[in-house]
N, C-alpha and C. Protein backbone atom coordinates (compact mmCIF):
# COMPACT_ATOMS: atom_id res chain seq x y z
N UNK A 1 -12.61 6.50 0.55
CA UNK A 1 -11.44 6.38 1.41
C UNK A 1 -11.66 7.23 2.66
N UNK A 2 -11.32 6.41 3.97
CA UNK A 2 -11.23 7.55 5.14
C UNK A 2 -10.58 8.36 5.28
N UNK A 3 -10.79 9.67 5.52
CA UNK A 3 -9.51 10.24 6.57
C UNK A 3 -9.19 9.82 7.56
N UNK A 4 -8.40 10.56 8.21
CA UNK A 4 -7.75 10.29 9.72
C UNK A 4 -8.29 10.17 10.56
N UNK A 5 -9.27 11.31 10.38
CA UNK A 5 -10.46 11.26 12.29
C UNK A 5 -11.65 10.54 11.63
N UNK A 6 -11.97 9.74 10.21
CA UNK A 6 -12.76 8.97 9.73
C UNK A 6 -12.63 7.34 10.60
N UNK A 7 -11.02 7.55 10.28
CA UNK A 7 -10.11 6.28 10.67
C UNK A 7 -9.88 5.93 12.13
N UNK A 8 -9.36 7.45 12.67
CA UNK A 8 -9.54 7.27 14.17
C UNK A 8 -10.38 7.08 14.72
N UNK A 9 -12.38 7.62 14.39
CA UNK A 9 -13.65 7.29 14.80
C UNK A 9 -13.87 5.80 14.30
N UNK A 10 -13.73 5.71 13.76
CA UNK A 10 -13.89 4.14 13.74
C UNK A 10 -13.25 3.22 14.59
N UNK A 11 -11.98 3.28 14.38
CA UNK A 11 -11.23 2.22 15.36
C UNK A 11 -11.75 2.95 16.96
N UNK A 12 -11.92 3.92 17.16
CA UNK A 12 -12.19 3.77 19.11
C UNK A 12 -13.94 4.04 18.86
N UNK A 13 -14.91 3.26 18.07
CA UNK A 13 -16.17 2.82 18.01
C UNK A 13 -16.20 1.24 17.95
N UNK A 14 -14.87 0.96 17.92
CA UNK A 14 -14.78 -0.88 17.89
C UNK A 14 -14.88 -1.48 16.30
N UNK A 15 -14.99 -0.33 15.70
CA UNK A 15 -14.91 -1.13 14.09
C UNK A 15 -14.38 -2.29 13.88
N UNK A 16 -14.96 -3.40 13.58
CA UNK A 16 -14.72 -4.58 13.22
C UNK A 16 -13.46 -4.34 11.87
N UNK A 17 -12.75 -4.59 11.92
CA UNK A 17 -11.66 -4.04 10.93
C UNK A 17 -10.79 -5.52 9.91
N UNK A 18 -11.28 -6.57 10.69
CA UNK A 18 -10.86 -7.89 10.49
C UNK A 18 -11.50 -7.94 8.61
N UNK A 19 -10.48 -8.88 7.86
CA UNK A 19 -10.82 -9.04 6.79
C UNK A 19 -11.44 -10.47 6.46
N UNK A 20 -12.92 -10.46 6.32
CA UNK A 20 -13.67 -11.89 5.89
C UNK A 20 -14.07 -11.69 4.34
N UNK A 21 -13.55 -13.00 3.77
CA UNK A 21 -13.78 -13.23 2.33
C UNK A 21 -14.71 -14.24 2.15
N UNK A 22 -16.10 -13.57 2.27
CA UNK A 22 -16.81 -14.41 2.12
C UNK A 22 -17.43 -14.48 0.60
N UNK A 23 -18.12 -15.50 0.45
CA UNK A 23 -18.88 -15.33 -1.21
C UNK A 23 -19.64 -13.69 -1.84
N UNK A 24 -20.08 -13.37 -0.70
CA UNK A 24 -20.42 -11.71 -1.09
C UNK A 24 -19.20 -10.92 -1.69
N UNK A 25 -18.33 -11.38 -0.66
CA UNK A 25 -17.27 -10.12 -0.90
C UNK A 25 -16.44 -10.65 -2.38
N UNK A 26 -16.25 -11.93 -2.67
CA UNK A 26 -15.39 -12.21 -3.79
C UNK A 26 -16.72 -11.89 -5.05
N UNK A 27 -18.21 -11.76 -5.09
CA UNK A 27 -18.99 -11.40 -6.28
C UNK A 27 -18.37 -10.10 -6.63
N UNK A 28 -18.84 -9.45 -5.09
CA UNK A 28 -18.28 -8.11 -5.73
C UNK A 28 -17.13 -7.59 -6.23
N UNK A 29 -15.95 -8.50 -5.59
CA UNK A 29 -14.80 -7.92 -6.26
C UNK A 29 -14.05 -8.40 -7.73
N UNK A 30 -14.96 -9.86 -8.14
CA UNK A 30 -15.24 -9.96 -9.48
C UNK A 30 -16.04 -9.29 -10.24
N UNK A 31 -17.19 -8.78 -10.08
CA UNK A 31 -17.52 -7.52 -10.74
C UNK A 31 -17.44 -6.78 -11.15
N UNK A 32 -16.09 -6.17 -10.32
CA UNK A 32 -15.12 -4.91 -10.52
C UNK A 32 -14.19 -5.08 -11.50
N UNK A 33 -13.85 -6.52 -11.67
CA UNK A 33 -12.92 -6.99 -12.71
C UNK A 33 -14.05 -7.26 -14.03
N UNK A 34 -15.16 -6.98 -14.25
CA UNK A 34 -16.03 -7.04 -15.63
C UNK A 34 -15.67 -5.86 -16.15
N UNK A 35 -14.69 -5.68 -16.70
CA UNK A 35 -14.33 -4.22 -17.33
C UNK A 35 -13.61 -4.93 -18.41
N UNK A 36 -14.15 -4.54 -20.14
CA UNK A 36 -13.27 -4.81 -21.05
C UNK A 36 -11.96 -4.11 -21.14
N UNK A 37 -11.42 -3.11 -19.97
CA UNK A 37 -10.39 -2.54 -20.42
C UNK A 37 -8.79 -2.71 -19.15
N UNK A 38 -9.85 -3.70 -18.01
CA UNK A 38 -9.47 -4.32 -17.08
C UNK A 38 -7.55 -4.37 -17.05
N UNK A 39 -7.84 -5.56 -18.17
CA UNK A 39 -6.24 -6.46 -18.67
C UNK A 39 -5.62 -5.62 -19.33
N UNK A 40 -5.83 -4.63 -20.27
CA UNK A 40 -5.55 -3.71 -20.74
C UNK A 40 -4.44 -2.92 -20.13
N UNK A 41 -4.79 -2.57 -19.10
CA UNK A 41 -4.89 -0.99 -18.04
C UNK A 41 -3.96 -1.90 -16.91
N UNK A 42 -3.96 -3.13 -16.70
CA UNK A 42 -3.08 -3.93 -15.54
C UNK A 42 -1.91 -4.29 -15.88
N UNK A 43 -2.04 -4.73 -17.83
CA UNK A 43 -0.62 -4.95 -18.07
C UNK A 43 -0.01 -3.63 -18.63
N UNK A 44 -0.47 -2.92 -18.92
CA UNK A 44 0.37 -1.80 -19.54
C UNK A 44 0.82 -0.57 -17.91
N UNK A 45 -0.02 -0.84 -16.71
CA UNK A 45 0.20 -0.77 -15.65
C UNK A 45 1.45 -1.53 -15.09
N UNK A 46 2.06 -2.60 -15.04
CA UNK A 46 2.78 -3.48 -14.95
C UNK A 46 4.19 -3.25 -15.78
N UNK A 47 3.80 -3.05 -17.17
CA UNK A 47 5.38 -3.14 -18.25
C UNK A 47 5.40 -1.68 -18.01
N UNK A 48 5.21 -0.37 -18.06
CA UNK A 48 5.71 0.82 -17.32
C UNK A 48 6.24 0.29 -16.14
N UNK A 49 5.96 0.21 -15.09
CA UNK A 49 6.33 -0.51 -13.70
C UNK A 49 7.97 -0.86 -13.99
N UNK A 50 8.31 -2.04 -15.24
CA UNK A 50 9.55 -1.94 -15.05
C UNK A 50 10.26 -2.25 -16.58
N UNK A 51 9.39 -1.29 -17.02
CA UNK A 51 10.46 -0.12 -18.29
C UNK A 51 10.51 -0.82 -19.19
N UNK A 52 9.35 -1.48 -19.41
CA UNK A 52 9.23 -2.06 -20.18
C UNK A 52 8.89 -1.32 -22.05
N UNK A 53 7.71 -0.54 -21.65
CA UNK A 53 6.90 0.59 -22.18
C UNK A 53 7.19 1.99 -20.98
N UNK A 54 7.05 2.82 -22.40
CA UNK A 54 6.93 4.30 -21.65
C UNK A 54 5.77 4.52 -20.90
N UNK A 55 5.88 5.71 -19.81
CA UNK A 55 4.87 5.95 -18.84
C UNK A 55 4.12 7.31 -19.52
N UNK A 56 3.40 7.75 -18.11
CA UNK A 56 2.47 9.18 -19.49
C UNK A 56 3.55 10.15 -19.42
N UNK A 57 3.64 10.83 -20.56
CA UNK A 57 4.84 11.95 -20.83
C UNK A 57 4.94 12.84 -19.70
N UNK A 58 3.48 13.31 -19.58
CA UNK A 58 3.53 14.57 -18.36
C UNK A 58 3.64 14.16 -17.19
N UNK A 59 3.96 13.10 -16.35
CA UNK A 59 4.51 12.38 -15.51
C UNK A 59 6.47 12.08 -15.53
N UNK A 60 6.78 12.66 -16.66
CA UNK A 60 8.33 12.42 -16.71
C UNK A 60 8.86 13.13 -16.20
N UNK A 61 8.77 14.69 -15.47
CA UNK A 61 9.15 15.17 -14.84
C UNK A 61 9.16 15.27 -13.29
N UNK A 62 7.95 14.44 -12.66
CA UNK A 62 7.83 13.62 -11.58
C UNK A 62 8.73 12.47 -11.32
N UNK A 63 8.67 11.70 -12.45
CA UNK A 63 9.58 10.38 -12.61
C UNK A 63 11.24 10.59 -12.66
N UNK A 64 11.21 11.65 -13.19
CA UNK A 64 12.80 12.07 -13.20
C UNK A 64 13.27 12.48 -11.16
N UNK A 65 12.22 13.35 -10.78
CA UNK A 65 12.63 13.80 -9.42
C UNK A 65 12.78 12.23 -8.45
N UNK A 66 11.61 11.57 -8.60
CA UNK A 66 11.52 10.32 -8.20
C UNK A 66 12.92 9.20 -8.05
N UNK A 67 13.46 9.16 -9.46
CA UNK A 67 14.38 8.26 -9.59
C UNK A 67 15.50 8.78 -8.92
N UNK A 68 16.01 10.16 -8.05
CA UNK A 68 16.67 10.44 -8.04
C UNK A 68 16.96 9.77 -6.62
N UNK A 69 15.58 9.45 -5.66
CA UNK A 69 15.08 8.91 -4.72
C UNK A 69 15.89 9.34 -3.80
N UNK A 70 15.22 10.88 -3.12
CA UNK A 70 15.48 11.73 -2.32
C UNK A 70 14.92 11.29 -0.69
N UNK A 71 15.17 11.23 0.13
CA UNK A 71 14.76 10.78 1.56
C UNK A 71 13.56 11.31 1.63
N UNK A 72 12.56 10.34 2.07
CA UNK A 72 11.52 11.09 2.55
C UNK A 72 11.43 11.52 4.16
N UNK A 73 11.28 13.13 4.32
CA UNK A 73 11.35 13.42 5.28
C UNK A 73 10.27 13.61 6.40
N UNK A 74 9.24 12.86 6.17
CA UNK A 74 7.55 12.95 6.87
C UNK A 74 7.65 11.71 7.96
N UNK A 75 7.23 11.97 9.42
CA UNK A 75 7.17 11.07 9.75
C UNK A 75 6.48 9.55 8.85
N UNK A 76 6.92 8.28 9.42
CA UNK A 76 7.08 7.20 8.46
C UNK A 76 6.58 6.16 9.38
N UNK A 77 6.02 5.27 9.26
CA UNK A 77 6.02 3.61 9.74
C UNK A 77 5.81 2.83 8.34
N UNK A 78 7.14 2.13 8.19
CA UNK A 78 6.61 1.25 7.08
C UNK A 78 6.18 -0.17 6.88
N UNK A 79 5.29 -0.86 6.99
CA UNK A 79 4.82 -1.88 7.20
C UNK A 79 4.68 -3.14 5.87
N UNK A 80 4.83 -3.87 6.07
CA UNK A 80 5.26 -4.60 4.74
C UNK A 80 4.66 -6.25 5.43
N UNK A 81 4.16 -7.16 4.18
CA UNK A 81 3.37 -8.50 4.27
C UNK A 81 4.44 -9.70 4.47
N UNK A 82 4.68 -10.28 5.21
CA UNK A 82 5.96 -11.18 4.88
C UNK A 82 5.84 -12.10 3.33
N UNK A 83 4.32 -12.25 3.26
CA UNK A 83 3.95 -12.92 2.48
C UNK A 83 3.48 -12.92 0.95
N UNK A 84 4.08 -11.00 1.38
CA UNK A 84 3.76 -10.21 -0.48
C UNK A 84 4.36 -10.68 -1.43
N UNK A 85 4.24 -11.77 -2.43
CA UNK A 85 4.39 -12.00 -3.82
C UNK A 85 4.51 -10.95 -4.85
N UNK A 86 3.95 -9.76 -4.51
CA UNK A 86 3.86 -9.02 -5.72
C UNK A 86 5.41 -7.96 -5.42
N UNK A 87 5.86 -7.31 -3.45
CA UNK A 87 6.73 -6.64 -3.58
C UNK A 87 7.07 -7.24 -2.31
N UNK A 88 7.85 -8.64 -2.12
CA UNK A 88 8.31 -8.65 -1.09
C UNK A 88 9.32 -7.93 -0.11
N UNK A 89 9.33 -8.14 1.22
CA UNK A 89 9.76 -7.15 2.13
C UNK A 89 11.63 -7.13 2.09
N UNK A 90 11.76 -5.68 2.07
CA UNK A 90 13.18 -5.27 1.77
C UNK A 90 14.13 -5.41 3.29
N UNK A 91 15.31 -5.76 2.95
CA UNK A 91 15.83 -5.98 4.69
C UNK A 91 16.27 -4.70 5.24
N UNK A 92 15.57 -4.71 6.40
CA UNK A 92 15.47 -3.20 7.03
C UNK A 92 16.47 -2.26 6.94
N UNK A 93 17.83 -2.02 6.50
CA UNK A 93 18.64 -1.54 6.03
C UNK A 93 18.51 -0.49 4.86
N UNK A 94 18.11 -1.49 4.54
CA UNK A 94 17.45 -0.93 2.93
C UNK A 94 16.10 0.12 3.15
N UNK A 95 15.09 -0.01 4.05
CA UNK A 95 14.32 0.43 3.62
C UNK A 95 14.85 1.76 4.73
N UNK A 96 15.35 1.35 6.05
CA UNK A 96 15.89 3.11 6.76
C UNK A 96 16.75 4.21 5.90
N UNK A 97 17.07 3.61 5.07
CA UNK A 97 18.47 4.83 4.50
C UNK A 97 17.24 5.74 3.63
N UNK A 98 16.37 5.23 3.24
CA UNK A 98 15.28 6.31 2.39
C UNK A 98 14.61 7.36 3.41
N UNK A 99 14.49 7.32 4.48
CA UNK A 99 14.00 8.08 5.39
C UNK A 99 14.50 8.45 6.48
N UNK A 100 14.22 9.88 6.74
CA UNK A 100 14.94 10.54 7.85
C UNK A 100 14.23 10.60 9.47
N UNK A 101 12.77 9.96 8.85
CA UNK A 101 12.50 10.12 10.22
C UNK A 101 11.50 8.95 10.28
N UNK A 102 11.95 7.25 10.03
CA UNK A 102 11.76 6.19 10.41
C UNK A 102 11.53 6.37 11.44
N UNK A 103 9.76 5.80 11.81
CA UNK A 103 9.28 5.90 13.39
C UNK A 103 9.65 4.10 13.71
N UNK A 104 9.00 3.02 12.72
CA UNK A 104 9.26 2.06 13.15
C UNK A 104 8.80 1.24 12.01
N UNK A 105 9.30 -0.06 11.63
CA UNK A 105 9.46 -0.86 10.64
C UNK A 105 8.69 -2.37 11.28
N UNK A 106 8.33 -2.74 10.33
CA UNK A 106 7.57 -3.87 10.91
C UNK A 106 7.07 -5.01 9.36
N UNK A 107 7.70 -6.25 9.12
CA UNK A 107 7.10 -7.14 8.87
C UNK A 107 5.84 -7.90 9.26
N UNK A 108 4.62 -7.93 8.65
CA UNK A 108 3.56 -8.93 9.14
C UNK A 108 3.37 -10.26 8.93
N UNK A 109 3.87 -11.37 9.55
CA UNK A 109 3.33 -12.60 9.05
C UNK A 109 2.44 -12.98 8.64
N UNK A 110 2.14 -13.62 7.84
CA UNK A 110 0.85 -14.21 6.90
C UNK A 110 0.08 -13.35 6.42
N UNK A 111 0.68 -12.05 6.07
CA UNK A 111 0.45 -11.02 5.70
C UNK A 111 0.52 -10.79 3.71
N UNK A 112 -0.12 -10.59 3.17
CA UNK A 112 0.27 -10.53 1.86
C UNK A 112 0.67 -9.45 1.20
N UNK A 113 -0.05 -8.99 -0.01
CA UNK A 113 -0.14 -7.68 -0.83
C UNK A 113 -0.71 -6.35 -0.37
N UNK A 114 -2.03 -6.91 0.18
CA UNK A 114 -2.62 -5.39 0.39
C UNK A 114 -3.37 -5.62 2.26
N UNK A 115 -2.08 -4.90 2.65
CA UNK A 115 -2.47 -4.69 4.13
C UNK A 115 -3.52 -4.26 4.86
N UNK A 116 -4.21 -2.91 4.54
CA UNK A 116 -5.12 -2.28 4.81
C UNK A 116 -6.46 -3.90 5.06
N UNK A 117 -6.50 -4.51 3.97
CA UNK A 117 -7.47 -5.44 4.59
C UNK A 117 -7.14 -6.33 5.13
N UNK A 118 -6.02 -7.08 5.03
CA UNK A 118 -5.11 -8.88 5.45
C UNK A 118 -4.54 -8.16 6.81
N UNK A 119 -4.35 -6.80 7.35
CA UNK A 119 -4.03 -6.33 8.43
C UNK A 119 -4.51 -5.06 8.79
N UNK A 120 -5.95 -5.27 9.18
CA UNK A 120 -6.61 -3.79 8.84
C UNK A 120 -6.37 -3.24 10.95
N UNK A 121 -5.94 -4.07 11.68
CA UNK A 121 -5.77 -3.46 12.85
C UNK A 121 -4.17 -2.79 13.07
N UNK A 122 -3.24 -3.42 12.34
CA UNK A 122 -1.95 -3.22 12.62
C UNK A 122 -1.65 -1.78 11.97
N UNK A 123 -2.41 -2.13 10.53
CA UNK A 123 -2.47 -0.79 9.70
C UNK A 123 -3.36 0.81 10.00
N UNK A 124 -4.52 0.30 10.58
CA UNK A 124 -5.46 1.64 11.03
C UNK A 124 -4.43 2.03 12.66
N UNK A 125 -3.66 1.22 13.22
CA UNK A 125 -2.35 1.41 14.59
C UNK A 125 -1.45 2.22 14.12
N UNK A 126 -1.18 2.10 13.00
CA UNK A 126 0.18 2.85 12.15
C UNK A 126 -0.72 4.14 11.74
N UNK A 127 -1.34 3.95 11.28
CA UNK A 127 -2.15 5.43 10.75
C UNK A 127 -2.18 6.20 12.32
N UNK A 128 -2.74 5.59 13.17
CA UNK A 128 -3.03 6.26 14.19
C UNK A 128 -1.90 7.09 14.87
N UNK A 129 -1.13 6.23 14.91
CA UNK A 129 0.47 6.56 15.45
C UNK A 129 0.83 8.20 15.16
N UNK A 130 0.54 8.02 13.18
CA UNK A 130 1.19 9.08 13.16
C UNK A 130 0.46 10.19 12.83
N UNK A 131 -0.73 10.00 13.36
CA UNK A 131 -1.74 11.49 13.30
C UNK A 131 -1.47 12.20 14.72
N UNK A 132 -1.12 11.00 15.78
CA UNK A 132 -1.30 11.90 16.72
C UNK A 132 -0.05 13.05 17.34
């Protein structure tokens, strides 16, 4: 994973940041899924998610502060896929009252689940934003 001035040297070196799915890239990321403990670890990942099954014990005191869902007070841009299936985008209402210092909110069209690659310029813009 980059840091910030990993992230910032890249994008003002012209880093190609665009996401291509070519046959290389889907071997490898089936590969990653050759794990017998894969399905395992995704659904029991998933039924915690929504309480279904219990989460790890020593995490309940995190989970307790969590649910209490206190404002986050760090500068913020929250960026969201129009097209996320897995957590589609909340109407901006909803997502300002959690934060006190909302820089700026933004839906991406044809945007899906995981931004960083399906929007790796909009997203390394938002990172940038708020380093500087």
């Amino acid at each position: 994973m980059m840091d910030a001035l990993d992230l910032r040297n890249a994008v003002l070196a012209g880093y190609d940041w665009t996401w291509a799915f070519d046959d290389a890239t889907y071997a490898r990321t089936a590969a990653s899924l050759d794990n017998p403990d894969f399905a395992a670890v995704v659904l029991h990942s998933y039924r915690v998610r929504i309480g279904a099954v219990a989460g790890d014990p020593t995490l309940e005191p995190l989970e307790a502060r969590l649910a209490e869902r206190p404002r986050i007070t760090v500068p913020t841009i929250a960026l969201a896929g129009a097209d996320d299936g897995v957590d589609p985008p909340s109407a901006p209402d909803k997502i300002a009252r959690h934060f006190s210092d909302l820089r700026r909110q933004k839906v991406l069209p044809g945007v899906g689940h995981n931004l960083p690659q399906e929007a790796s310029a909009e997203f390394a813009d938002a990172v940038l934003q708020l380093t500087n």
